[in-house]
N, C-alpha and C. Protein backbone atom coordinates (compact mmCIF):
# COMPACT_ATOMS: atom_id res chain seq x y z
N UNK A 1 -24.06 45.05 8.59
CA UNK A 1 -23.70 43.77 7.99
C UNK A 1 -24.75 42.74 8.37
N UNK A 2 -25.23 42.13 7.08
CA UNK A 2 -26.36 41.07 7.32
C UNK A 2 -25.91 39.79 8.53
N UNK A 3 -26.33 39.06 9.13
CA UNK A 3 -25.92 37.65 9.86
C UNK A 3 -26.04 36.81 8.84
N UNK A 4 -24.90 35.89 8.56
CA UNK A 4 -24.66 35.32 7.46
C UNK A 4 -24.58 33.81 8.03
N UNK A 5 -25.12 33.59 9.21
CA UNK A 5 -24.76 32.06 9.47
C UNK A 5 -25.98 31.09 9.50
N UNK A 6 -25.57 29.71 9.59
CA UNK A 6 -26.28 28.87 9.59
C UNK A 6 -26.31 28.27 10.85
N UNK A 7 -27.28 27.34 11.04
CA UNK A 7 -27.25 27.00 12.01
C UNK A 7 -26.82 24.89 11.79
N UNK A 8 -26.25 24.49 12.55
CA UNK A 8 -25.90 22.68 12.43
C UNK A 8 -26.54 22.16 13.50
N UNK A 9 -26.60 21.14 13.91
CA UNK A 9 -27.03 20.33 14.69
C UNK A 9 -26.86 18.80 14.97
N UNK A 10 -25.85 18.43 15.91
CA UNK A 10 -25.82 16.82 15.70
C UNK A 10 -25.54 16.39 17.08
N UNK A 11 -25.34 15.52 17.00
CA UNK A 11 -25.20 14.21 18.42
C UNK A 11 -24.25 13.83 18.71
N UNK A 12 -23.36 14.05 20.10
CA UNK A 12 -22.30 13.85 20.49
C UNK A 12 -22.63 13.44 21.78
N UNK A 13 -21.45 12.50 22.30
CA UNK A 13 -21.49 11.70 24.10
C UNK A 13 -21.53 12.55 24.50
N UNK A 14 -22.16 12.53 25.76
CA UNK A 14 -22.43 13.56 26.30
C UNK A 14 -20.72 13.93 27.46
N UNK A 15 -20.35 12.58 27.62
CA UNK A 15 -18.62 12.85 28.38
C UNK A 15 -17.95 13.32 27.04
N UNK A 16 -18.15 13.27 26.14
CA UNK A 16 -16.89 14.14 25.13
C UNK A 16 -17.25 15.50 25.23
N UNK A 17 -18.60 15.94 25.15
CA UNK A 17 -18.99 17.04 25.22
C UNK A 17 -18.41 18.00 26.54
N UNK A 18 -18.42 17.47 27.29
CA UNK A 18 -18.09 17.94 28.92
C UNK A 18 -16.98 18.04 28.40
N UNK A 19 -16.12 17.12 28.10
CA UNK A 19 -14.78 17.25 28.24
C UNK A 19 -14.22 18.58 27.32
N UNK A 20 -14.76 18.09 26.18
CA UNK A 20 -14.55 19.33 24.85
C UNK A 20 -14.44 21.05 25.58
N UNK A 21 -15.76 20.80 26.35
CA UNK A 21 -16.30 22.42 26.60
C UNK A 21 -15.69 22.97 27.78
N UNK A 22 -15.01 22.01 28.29
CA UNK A 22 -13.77 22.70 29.94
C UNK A 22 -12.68 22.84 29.02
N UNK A 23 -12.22 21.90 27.86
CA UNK A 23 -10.70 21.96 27.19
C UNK A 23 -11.36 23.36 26.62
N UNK A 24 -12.52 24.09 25.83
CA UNK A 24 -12.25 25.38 24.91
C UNK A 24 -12.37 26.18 25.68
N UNK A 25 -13.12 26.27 27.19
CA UNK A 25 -12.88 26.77 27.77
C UNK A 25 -12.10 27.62 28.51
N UNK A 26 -10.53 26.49 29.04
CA UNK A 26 -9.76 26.96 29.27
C UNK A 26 -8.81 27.35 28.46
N UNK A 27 -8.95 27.45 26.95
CA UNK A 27 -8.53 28.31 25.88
C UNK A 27 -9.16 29.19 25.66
N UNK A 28 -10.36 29.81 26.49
CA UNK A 28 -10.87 31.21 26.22
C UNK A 28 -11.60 30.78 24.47
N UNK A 29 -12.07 29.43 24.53
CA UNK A 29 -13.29 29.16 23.76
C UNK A 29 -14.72 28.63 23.97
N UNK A 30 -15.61 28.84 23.31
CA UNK A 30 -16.89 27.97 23.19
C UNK A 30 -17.09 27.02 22.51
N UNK A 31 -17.76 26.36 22.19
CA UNK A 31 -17.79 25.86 21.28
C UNK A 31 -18.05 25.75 19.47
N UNK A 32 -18.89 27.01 19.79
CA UNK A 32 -18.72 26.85 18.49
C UNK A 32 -17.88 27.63 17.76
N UNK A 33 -16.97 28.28 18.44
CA UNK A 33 -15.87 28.97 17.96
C UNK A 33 -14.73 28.06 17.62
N UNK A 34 -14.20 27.04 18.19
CA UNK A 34 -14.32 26.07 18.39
C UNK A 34 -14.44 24.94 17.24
N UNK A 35 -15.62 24.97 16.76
CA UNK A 35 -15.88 24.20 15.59
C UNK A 35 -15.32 25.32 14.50
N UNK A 36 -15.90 26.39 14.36
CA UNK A 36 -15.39 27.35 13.32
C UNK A 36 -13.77 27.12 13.22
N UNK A 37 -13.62 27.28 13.98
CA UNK A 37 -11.72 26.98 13.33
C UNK A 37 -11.04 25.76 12.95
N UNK A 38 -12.04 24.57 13.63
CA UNK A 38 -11.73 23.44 13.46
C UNK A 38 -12.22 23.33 11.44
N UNK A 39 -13.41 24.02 11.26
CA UNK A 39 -13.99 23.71 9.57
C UNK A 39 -13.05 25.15 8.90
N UNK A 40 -12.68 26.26 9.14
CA UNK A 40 -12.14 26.98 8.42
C UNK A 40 -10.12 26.25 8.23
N UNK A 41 -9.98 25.69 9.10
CA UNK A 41 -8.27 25.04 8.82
C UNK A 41 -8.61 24.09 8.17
N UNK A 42 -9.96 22.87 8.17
CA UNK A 42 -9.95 21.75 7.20
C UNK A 42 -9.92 22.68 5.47
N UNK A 43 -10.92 23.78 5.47
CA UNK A 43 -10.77 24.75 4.29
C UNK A 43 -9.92 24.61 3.54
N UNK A 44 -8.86 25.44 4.82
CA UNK A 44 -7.57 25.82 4.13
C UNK A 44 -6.86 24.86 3.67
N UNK A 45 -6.77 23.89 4.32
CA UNK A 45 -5.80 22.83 3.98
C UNK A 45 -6.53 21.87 3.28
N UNK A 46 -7.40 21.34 2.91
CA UNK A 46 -8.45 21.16 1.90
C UNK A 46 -7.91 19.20 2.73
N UNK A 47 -8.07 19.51 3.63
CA UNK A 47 -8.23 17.52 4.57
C UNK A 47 -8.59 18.28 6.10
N UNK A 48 -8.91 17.15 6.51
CA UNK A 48 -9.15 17.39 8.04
C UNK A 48 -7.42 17.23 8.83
N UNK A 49 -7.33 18.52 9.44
CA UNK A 49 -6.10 19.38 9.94
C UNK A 49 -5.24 18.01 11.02
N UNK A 50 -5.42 17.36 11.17
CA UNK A 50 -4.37 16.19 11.60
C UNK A 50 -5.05 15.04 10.91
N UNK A 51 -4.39 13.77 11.23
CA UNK A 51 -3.51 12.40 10.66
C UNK A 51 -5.13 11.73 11.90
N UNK A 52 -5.90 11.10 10.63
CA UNK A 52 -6.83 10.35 10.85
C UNK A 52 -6.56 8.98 10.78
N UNK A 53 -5.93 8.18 11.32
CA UNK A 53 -5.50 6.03 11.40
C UNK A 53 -6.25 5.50 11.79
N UNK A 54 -6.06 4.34 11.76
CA UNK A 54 -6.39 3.70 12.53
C UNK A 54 -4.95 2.81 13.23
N UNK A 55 -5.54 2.78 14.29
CA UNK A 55 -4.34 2.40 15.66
C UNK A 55 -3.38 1.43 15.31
N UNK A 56 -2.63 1.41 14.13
CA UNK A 56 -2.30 0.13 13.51
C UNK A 56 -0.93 0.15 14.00
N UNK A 57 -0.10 -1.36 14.68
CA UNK A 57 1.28 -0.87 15.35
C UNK A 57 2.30 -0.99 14.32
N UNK A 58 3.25 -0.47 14.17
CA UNK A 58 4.26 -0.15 13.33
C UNK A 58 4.74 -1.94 13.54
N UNK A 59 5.83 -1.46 12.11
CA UNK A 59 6.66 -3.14 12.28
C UNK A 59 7.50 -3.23 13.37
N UNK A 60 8.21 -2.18 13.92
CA UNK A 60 9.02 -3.11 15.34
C UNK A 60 7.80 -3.44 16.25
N UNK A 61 6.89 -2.40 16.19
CA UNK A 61 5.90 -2.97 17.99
C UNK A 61 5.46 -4.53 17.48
N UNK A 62 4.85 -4.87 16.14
CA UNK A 62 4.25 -5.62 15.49
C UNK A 62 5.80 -7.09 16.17
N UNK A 63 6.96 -7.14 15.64
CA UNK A 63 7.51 -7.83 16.08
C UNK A 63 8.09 -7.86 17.77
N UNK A 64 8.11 -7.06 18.26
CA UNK A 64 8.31 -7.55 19.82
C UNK A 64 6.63 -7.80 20.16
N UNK A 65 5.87 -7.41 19.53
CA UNK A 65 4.66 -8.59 19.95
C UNK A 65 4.85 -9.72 20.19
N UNK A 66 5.13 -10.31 18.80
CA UNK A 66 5.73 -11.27 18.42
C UNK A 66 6.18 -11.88 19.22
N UNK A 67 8.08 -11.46 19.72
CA UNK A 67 8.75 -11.97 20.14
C UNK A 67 8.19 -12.06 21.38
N UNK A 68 7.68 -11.38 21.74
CA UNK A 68 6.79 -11.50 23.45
C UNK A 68 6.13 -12.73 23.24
N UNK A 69 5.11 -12.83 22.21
CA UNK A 69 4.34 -14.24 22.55
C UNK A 69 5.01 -15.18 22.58
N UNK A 70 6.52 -15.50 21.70
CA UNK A 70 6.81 -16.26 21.63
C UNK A 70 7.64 -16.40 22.45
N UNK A 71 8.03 -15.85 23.74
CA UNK A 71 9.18 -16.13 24.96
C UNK A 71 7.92 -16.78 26.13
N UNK A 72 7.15 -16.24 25.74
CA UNK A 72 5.69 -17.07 27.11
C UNK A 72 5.17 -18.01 26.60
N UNK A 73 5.22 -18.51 25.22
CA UNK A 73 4.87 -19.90 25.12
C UNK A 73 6.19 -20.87 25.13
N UNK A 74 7.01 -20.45 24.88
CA UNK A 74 8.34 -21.46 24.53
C UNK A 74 8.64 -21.78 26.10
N UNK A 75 8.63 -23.53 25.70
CA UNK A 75 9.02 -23.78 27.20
C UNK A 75 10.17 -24.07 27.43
N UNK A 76 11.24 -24.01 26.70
CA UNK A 76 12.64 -23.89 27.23
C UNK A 76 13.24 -22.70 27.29
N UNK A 77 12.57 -21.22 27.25
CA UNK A 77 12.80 -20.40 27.26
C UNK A 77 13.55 -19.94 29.03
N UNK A 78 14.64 -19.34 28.92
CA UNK A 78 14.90 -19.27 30.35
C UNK A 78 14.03 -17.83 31.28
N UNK A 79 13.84 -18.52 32.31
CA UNK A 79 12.91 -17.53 33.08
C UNK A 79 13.33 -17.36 34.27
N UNK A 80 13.09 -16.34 34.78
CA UNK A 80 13.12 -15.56 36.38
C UNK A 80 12.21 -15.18 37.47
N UNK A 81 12.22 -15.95 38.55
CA UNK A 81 11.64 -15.57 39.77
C UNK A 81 11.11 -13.97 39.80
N UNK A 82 12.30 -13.37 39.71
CA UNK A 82 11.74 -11.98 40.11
C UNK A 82 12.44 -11.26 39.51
N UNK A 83 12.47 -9.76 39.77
CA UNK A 83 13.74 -8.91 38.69
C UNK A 83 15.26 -8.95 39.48
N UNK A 84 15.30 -9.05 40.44
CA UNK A 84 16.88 -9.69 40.87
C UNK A 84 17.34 -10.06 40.75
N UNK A 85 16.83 -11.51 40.50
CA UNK A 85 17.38 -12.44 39.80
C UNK A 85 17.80 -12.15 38.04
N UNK A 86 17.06 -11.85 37.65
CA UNK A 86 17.08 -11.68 35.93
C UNK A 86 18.55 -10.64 36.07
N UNK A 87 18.50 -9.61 36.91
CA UNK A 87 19.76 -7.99 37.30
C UNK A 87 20.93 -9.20 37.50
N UNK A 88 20.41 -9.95 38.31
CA UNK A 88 22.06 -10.58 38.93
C UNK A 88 22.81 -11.16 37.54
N UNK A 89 21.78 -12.06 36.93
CA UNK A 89 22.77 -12.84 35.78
C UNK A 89 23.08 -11.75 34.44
N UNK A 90 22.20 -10.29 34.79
CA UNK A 90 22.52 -9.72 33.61
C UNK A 90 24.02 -9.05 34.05
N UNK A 91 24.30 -8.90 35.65
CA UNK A 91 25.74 -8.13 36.10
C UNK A 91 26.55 -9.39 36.07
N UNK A 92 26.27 -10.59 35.69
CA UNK A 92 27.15 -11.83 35.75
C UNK A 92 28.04 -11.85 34.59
């Protein structure tokens, strides 16, 4: 059987790299075995094999943001020394 491969070449951090090559490692991979399965599942599934975002927070995190900024600027907002205090009036 002829060798049918090509060869790639590109530029990666060199700490992702480290990191990459102990994680395929201790899966009893290399790397470029590695990449091969990573481009034969994009194949199959004709997208890249997980959920590419960007870090965007959903609507509840988006509103207790919110409500967070708005309990540290409001100045009649009631506040607590410490968490004991806040426990005591919540067992009150």
């Amino acid at each position: 059987m002829a060798n049918n491969t090509s060869n790639v070449s590109f530029r990666i951090d060199t700490e992702v790299k480290t990191q990459a090559d102990k994680l395929f490692s201790q899966l009893g991979l290399n790397m470029t075995t590695a990449f091969n399965i990573f481009l034969r599942q994009s194949i199959r599934e004709g997208s890249i094999p997980f959920n590419v975002t960007v870090n965007t927070p959903n609507a509840e995190t988006v509103a207790a943001l919110l409500e967070a900024e708005r309990i540290a600027y409001e100045p009649n907002f009631k506040r607590y020394s410490d968490v004991e205090e806040a426990l005591r009036e919540l067992k009150s």
